[in-house]
N, C-alpha and C. Protein backbone atom coordinates (compact mmCIF):
# COMPACT_ATOMS: atom_id res chain seq x y z
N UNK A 1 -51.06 148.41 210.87
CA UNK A 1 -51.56 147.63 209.77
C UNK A 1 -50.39 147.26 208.86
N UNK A 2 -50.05 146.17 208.68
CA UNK A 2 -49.23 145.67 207.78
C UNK A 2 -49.31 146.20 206.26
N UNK A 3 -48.33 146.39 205.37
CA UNK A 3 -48.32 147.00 204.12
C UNK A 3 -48.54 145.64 203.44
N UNK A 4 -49.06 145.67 202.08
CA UNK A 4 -49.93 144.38 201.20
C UNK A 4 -48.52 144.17 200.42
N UNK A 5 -48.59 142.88 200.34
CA UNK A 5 -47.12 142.83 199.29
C UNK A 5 -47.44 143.46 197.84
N UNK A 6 -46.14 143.45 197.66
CA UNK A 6 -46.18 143.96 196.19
C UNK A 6 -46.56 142.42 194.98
N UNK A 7 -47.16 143.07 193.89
CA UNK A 7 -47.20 141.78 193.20
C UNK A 7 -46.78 141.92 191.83
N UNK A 8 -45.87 140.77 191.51
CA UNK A 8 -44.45 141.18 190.74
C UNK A 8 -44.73 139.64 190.14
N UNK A 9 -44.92 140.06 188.31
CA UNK A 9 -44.67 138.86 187.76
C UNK A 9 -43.17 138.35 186.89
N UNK A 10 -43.04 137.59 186.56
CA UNK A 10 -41.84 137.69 186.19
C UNK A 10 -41.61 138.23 184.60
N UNK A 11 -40.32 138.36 183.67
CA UNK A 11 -40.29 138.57 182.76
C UNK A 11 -40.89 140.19 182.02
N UNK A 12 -41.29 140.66 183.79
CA UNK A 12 -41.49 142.33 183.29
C UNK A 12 -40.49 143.49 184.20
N UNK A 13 -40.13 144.07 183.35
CA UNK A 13 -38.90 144.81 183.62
C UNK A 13 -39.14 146.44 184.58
N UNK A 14 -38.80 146.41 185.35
CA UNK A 14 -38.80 147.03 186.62
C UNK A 14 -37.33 148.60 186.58
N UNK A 15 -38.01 149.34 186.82
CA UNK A 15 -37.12 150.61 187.84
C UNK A 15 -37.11 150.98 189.04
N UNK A 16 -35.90 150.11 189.49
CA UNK A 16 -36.34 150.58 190.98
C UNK A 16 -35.48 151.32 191.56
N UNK A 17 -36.04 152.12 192.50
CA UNK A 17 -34.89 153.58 193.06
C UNK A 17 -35.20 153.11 194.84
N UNK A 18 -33.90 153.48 195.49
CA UNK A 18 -33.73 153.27 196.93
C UNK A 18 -33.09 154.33 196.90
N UNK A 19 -33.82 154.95 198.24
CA UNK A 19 -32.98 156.28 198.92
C UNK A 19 -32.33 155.99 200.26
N UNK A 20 -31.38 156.85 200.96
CA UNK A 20 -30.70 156.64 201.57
C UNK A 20 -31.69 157.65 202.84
N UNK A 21 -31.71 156.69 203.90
CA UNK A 21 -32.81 157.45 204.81
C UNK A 21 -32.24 159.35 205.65
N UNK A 22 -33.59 159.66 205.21
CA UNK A 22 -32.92 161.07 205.29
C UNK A 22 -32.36 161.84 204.09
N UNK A 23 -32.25 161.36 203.04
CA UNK A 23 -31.37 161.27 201.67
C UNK A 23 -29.96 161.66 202.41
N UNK A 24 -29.48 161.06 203.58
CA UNK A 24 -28.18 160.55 203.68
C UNK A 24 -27.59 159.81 202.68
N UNK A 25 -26.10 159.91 202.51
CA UNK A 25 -25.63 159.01 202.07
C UNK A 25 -25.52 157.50 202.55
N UNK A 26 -25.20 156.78 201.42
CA UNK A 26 -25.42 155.17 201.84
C UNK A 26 -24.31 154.74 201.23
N UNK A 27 -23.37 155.38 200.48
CA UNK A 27 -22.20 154.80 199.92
C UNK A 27 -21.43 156.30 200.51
N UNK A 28 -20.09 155.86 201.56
CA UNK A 28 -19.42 156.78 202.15
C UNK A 28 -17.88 156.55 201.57
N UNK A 29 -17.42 155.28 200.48
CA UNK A 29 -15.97 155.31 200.25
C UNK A 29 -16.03 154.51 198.92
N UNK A 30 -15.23 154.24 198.02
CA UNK A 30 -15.38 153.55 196.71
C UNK A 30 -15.50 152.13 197.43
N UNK A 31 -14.78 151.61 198.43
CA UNK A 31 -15.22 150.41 199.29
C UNK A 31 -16.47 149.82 198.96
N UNK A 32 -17.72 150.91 199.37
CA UNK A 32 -18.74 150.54 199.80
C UNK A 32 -19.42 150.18 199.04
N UNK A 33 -19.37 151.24 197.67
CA UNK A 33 -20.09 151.19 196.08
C UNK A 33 -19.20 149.80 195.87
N UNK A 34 -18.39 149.20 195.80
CA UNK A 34 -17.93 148.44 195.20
C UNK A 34 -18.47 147.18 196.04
N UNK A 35 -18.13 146.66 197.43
CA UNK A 35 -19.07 145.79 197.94
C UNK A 35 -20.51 145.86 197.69
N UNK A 36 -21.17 146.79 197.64
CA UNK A 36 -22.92 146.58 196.89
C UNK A 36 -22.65 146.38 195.53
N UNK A 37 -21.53 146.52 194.85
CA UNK A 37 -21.84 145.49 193.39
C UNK A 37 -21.62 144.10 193.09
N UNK A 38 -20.85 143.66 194.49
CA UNK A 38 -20.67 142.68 195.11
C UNK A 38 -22.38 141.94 195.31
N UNK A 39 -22.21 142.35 196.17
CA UNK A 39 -24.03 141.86 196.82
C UNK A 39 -25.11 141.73 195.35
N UNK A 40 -25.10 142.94 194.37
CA UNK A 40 -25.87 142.67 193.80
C UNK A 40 -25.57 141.69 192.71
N UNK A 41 -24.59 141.40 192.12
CA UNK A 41 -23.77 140.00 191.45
C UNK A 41 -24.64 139.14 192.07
N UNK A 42 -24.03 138.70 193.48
CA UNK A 42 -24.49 137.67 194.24
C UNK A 42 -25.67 137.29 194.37
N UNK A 43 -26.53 138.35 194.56
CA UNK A 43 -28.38 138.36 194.67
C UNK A 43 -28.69 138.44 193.53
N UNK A 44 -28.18 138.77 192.50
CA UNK A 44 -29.06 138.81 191.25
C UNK A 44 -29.28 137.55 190.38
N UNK A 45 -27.87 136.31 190.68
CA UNK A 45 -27.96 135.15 190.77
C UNK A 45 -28.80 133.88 191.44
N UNK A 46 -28.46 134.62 192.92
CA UNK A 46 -29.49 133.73 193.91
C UNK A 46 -31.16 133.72 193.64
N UNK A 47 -31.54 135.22 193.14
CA UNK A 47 -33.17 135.49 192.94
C UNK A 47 -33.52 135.12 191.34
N UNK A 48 -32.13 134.76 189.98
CA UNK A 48 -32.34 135.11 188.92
C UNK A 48 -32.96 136.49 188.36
N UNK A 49 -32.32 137.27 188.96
CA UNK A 49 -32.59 138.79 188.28
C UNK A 49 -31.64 139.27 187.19
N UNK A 50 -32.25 139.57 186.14
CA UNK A 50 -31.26 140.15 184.66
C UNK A 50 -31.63 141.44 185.22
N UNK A 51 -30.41 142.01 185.38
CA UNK A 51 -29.92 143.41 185.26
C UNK A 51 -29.37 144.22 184.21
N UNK A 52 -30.18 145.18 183.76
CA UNK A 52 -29.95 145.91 182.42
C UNK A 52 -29.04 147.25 182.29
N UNK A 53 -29.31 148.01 183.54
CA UNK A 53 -28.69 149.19 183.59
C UNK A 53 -28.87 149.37 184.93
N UNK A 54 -27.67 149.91 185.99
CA UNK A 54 -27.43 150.50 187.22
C UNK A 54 -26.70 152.01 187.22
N UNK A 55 -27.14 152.21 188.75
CA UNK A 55 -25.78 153.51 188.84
C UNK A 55 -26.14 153.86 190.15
N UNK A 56 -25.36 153.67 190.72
CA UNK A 56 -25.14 153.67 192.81
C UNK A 56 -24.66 155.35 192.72
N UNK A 57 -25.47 156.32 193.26
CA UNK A 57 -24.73 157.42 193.72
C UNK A 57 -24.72 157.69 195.10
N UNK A 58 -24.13 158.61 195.73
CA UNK A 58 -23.65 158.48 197.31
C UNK A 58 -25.21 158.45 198.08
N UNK A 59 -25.59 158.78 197.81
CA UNK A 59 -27.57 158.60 198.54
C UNK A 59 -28.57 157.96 198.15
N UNK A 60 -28.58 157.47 196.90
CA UNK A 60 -29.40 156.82 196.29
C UNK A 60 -29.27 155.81 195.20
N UNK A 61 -29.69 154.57 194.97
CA UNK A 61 -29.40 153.73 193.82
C UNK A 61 -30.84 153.75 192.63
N UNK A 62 -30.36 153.59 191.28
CA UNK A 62 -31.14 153.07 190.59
C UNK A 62 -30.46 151.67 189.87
N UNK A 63 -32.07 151.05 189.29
CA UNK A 63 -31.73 149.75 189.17
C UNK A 63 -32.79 149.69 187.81
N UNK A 64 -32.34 149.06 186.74
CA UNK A 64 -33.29 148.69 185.59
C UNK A 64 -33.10 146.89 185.50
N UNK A 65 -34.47 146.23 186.10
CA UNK A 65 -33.48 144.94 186.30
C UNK A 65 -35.32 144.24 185.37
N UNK A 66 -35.00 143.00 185.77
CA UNK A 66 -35.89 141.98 185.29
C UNK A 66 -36.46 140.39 186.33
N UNK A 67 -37.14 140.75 186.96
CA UNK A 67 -37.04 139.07 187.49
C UNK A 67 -37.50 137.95 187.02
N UNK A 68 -36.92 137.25 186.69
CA UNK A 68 -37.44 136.11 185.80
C UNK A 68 -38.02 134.45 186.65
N UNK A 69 -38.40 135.03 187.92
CA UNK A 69 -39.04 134.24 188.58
C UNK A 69 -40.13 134.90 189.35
N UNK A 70 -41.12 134.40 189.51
CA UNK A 70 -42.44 135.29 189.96
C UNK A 70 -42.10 135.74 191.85
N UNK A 71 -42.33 136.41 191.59
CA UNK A 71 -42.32 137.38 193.26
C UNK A 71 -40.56 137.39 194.03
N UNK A 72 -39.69 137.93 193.22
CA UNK A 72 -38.53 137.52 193.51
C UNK A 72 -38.12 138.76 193.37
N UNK A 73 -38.59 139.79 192.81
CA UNK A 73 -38.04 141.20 193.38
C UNK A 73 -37.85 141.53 194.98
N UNK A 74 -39.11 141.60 195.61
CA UNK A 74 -39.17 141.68 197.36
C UNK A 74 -38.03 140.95 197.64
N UNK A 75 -37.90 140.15 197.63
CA UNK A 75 -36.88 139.45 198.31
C UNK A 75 -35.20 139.53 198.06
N UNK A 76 -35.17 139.53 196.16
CA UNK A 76 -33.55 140.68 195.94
C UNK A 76 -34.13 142.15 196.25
N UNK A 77 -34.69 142.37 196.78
CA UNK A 77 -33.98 143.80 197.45
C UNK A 77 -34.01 143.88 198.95
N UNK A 78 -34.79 143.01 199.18
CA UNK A 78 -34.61 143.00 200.49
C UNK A 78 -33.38 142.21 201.12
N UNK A 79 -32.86 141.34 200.17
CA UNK A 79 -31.63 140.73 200.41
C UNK A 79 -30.36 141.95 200.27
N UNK A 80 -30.26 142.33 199.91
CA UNK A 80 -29.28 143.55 199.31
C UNK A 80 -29.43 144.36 200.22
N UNK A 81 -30.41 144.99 200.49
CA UNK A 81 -31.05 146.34 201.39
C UNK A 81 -30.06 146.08 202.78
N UNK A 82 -30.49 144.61 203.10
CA UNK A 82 -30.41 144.59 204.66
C UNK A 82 -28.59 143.87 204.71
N UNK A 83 -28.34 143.30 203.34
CA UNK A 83 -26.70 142.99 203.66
C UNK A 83 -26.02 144.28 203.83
N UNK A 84 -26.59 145.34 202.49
CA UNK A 84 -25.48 146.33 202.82
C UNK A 84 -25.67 147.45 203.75
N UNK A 85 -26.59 147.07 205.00
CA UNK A 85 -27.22 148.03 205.63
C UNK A 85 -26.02 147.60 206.98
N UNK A 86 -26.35 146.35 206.86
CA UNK A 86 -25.30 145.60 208.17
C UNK A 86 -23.87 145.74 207.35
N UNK A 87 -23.71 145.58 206.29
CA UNK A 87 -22.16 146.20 206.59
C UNK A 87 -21.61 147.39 206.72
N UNK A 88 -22.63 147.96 206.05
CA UNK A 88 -22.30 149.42 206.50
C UNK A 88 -22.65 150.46 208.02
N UNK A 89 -23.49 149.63 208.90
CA UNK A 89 -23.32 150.06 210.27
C UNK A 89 -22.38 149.13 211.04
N UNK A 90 -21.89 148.44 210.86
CA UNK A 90 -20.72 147.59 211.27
C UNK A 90 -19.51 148.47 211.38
N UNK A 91 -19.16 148.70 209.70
CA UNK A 91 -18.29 149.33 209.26
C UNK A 91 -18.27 151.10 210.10
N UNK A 92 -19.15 151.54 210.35
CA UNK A 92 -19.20 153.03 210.77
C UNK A 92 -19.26 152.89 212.12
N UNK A 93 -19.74 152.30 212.95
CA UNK A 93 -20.53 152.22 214.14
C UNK A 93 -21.39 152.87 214.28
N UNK A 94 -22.63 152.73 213.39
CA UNK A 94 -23.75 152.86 212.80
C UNK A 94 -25.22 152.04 213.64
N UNK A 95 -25.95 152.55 213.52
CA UNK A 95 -27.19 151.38 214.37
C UNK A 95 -28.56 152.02 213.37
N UNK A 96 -29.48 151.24 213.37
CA UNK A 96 -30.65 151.73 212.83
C UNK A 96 -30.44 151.47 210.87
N UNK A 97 -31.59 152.54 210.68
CA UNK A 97 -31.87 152.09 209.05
C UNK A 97 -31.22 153.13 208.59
N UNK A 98 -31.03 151.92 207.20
CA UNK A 98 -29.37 153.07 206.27
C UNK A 98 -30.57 153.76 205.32
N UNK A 99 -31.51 152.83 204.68
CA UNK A 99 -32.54 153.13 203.56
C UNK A 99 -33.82 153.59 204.36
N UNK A 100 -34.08 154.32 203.38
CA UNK A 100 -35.31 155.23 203.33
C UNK A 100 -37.08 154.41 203.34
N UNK A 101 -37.21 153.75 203.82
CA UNK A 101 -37.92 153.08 204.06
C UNK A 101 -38.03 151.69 202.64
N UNK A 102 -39.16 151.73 202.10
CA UNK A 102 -39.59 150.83 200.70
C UNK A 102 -38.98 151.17 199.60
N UNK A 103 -38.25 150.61 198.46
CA UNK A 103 -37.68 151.29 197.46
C UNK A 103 -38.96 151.21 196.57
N UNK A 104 -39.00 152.16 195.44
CA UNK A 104 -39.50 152.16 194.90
C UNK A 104 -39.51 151.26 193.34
N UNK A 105 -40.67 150.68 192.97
CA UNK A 105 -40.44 150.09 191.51
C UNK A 105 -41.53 150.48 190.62
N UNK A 106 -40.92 151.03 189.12
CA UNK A 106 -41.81 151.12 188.30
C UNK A 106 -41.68 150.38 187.23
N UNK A 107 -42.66 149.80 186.97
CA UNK A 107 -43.43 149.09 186.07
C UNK A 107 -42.95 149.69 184.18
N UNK A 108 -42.04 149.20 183.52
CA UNK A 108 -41.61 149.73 182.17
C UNK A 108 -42.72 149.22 181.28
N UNK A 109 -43.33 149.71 180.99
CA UNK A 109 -44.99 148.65 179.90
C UNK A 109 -44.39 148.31 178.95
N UNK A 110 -43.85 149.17 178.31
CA UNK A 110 -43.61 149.83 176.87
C UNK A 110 -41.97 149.64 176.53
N UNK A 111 -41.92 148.50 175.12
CA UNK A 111 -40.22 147.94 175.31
C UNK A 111 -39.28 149.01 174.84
N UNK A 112 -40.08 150.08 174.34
CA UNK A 112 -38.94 151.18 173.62
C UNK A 112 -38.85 152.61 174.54
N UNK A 113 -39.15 152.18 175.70
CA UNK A 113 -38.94 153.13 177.17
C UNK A 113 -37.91 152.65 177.85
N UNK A 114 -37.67 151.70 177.33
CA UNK A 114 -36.02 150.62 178.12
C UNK A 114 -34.98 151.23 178.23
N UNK A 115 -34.56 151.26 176.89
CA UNK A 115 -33.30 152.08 176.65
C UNK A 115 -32.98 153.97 176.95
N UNK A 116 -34.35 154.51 177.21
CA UNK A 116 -34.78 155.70 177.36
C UNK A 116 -34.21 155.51 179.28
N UNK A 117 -35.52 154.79 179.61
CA UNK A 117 -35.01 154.79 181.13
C UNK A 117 -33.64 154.37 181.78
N UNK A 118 -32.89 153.35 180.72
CA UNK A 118 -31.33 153.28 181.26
C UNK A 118 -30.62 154.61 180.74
N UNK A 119 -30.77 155.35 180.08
CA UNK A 119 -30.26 156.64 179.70
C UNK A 119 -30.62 157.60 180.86
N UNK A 120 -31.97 157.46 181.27
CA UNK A 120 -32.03 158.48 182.01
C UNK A 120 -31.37 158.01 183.39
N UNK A 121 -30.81 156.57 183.72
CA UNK A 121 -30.04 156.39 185.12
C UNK A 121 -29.01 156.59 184.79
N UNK A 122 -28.30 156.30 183.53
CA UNK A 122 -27.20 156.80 183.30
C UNK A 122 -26.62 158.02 182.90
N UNK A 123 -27.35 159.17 183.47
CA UNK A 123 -27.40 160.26 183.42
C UNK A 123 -27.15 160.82 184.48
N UNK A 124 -27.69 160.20 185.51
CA UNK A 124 -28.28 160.62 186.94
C UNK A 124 -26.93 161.67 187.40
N UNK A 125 -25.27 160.75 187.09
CA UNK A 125 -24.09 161.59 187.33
C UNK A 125 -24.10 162.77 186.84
N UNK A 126 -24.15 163.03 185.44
CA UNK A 126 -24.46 164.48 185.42
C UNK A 126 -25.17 165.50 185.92
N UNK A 127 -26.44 164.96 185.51
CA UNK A 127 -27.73 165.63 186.36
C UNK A 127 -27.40 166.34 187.75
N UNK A 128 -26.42 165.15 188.27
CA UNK A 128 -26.19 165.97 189.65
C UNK A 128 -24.97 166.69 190.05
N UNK A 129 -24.58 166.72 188.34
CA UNK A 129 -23.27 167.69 188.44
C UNK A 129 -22.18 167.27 189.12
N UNK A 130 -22.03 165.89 189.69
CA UNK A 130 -20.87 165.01 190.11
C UNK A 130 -19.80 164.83 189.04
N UNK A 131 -19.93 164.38 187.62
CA UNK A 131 -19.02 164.57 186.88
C UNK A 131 -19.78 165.13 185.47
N UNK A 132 -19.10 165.13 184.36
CA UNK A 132 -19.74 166.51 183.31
C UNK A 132 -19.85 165.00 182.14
N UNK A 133 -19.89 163.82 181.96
CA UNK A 133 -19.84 163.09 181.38
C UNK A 133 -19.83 161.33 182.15
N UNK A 134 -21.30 160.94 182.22
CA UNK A 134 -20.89 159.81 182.37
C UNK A 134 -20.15 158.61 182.19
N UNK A 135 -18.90 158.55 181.27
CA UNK A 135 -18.39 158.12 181.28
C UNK A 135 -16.90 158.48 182.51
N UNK A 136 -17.01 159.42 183.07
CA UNK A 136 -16.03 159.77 184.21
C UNK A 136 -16.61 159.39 185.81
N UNK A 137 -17.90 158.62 185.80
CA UNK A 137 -18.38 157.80 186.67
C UNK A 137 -18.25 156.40 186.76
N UNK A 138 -17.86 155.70 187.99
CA UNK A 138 -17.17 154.60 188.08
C UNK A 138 -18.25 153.58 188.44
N UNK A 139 -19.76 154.15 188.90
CA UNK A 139 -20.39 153.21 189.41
C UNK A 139 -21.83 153.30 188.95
N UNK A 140 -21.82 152.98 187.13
CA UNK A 140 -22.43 152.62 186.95
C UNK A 140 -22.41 151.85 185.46
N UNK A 141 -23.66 151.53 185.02
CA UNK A 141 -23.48 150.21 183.93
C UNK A 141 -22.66 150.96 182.16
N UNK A 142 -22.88 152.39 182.91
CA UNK A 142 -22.08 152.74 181.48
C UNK A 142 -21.12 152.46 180.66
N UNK A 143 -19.85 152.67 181.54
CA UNK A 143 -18.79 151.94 181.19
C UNK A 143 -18.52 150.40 180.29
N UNK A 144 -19.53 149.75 181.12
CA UNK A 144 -20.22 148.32 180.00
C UNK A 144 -20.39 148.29 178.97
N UNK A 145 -21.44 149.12 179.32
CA UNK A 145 -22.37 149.40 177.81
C UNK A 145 -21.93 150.13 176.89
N UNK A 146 -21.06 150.78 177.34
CA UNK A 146 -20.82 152.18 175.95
C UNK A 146 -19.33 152.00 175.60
N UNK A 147 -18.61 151.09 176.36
CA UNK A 147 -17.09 151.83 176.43
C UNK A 147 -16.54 149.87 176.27
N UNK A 148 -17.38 148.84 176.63
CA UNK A 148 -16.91 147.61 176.82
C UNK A 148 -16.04 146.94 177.82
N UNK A 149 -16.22 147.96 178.51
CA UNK A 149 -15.49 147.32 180.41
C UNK A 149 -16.09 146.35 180.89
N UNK A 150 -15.19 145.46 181.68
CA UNK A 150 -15.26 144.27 182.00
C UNK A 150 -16.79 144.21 183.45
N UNK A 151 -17.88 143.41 182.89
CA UNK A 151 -18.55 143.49 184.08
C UNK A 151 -19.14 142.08 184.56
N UNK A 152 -19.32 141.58 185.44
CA UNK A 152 -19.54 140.45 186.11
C UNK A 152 -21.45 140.37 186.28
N UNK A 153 -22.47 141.80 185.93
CA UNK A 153 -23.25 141.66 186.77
C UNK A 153 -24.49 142.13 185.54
N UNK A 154 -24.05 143.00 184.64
CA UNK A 154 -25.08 143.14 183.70
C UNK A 154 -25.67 142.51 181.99
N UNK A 155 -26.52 142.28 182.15
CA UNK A 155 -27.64 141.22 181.26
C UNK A 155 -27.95 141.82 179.86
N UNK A 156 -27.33 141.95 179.00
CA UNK A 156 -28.09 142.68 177.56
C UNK A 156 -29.58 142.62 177.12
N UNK A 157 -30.15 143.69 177.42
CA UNK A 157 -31.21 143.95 177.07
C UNK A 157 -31.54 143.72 175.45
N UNK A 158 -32.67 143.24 174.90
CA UNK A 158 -33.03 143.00 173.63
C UNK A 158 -32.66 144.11 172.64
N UNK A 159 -33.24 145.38 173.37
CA UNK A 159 -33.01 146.43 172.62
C UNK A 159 -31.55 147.34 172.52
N UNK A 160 -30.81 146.31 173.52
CA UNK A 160 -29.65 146.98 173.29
C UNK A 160 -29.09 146.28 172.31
N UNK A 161 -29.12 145.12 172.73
CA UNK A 161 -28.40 144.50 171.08
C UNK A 161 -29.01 144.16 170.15
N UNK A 162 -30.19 144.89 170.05
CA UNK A 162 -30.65 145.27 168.45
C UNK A 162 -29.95 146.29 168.12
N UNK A 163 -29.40 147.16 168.66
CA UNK A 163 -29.31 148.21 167.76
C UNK A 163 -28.35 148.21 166.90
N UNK A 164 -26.96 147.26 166.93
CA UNK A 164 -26.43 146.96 165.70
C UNK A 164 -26.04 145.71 165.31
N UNK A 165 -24.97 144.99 164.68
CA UNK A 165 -24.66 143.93 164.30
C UNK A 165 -23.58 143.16 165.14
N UNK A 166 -22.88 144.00 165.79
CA UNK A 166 -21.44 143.77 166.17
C UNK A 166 -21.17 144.56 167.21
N UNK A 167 -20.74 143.86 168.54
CA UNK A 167 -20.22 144.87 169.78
C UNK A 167 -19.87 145.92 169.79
N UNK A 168 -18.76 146.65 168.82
CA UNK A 168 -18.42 147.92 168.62
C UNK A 168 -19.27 148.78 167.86
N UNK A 169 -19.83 148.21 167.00
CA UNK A 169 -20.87 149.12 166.80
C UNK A 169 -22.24 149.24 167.55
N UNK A 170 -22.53 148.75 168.32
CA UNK A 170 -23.82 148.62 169.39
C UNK A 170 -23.32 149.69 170.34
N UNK A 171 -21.89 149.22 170.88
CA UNK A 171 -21.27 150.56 171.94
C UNK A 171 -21.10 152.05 171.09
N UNK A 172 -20.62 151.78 169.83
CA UNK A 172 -20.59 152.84 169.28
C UNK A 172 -22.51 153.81 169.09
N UNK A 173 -22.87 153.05 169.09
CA UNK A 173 -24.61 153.23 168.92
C UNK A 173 -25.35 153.55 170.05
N UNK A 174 -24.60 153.20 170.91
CA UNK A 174 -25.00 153.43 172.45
C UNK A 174 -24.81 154.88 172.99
N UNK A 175 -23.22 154.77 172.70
CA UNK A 175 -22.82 156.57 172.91
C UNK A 175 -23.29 157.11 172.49
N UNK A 176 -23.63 157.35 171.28
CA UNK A 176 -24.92 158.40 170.26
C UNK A 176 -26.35 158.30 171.05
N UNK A 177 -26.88 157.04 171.64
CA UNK A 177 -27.80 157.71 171.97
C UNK A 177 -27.55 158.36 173.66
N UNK A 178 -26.75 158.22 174.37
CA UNK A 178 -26.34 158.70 175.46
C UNK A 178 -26.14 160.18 175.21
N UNK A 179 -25.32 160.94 173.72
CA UNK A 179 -25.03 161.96 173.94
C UNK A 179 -26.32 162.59 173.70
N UNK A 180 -27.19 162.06 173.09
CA UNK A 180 -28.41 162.60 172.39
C UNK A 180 -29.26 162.94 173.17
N UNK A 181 -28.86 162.03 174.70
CA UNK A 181 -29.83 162.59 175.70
C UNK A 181 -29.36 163.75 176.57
N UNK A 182 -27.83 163.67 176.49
CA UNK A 182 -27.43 164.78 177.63
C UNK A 182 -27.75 166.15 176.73
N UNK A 183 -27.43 166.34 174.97
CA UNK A 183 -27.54 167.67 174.50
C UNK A 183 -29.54 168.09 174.92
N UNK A 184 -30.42 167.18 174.99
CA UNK A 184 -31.87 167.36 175.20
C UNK A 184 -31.37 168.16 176.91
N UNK A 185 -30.65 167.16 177.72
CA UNK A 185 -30.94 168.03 179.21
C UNK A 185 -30.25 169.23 178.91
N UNK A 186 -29.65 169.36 178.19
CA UNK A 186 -28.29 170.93 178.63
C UNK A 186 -29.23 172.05 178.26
């Protein structure tokens, strides 16, 4: 029996998580993480997806994005899924599925869960005890957001630049609430 599509309107903001099948890894060299930020640049253009907050870890991705065209999620991820699936069994001599079957997407209702849920992806590095401060992680939207590194692929969320007047103080405003979440996990 065929699975029912998903139904995805536009202009509502999405979390979506892909696992790596098996919770194998799916990013095996900085190469790889760096070509899927490639792909997602590229697809997030082609589908019009605003991307708010990411973070690729070696088995699994999260994604805080937006599609601003109706039913155009399925298709950027399925565009992405299956480019970096073929380059990465190319690249290995690899055959079969890299991802874990369907990624998952949740539905954000609520606009002041935004900035909560990009905190909690931008966390994910610690959490898993890979480095002791997300800012010592290379592959994800933090660096952007908190620190003002150069990025090609992410979209300012409303509520991020509400929170102050002026770039340095928004990043400065950002880190405060980033640390505010790691002293809650410790």
């Amino acid at each position: 029996m065929p699975r029912s599509p998903r139904i995805q309107t536009p202009d509502q903001i999405y979390h979506v998580i892909n696992r790596g099948n098996n919770r194998h890894d799916v990013f095996r060299s900085d190469n790889d993480f760096a070509e899927y930020l490639y792909l997602l640049e590229r697809y997030k253009h082609k589908f019009s997806i605003k991307l708010y907050h990411y973070v690729l870890m070696p088995n699994h991705i999260h994604l805080l994005l937006e599609p601003t065209i109706e039913n155009t999620l399925a298709r950027f991820m399925q565009g992405i899924t299956l480019a970096h699936t073929l380059r990465v069994n190319k690249k290995y001599g690899l055959v079969g599925h890299l991802w874990q079957g369907r990624y998952k997407n949740i539905l954000i209702k609520r606009a002041n869960r935004l900035l909560a849920c990009g905190r909690y992806i931008e966390l994910n590095p610690v959490r898993a005890k890979i480095v002791s401060h997300p800012s010592d992680y290379r592959w994800s939207s933090y660096g952007y957001l908190a620190e003002g590194k150069l990025s090609k692929i992410i979209d300012h969320d409303p509520l991020y630049t509400g929170l102050e007047k002026t770039d340095d103080k928004i990043r400065r405003r950002y880190k405060q609430f980033i640390e505010e979440g790691m002293r809650r996990e410790s």
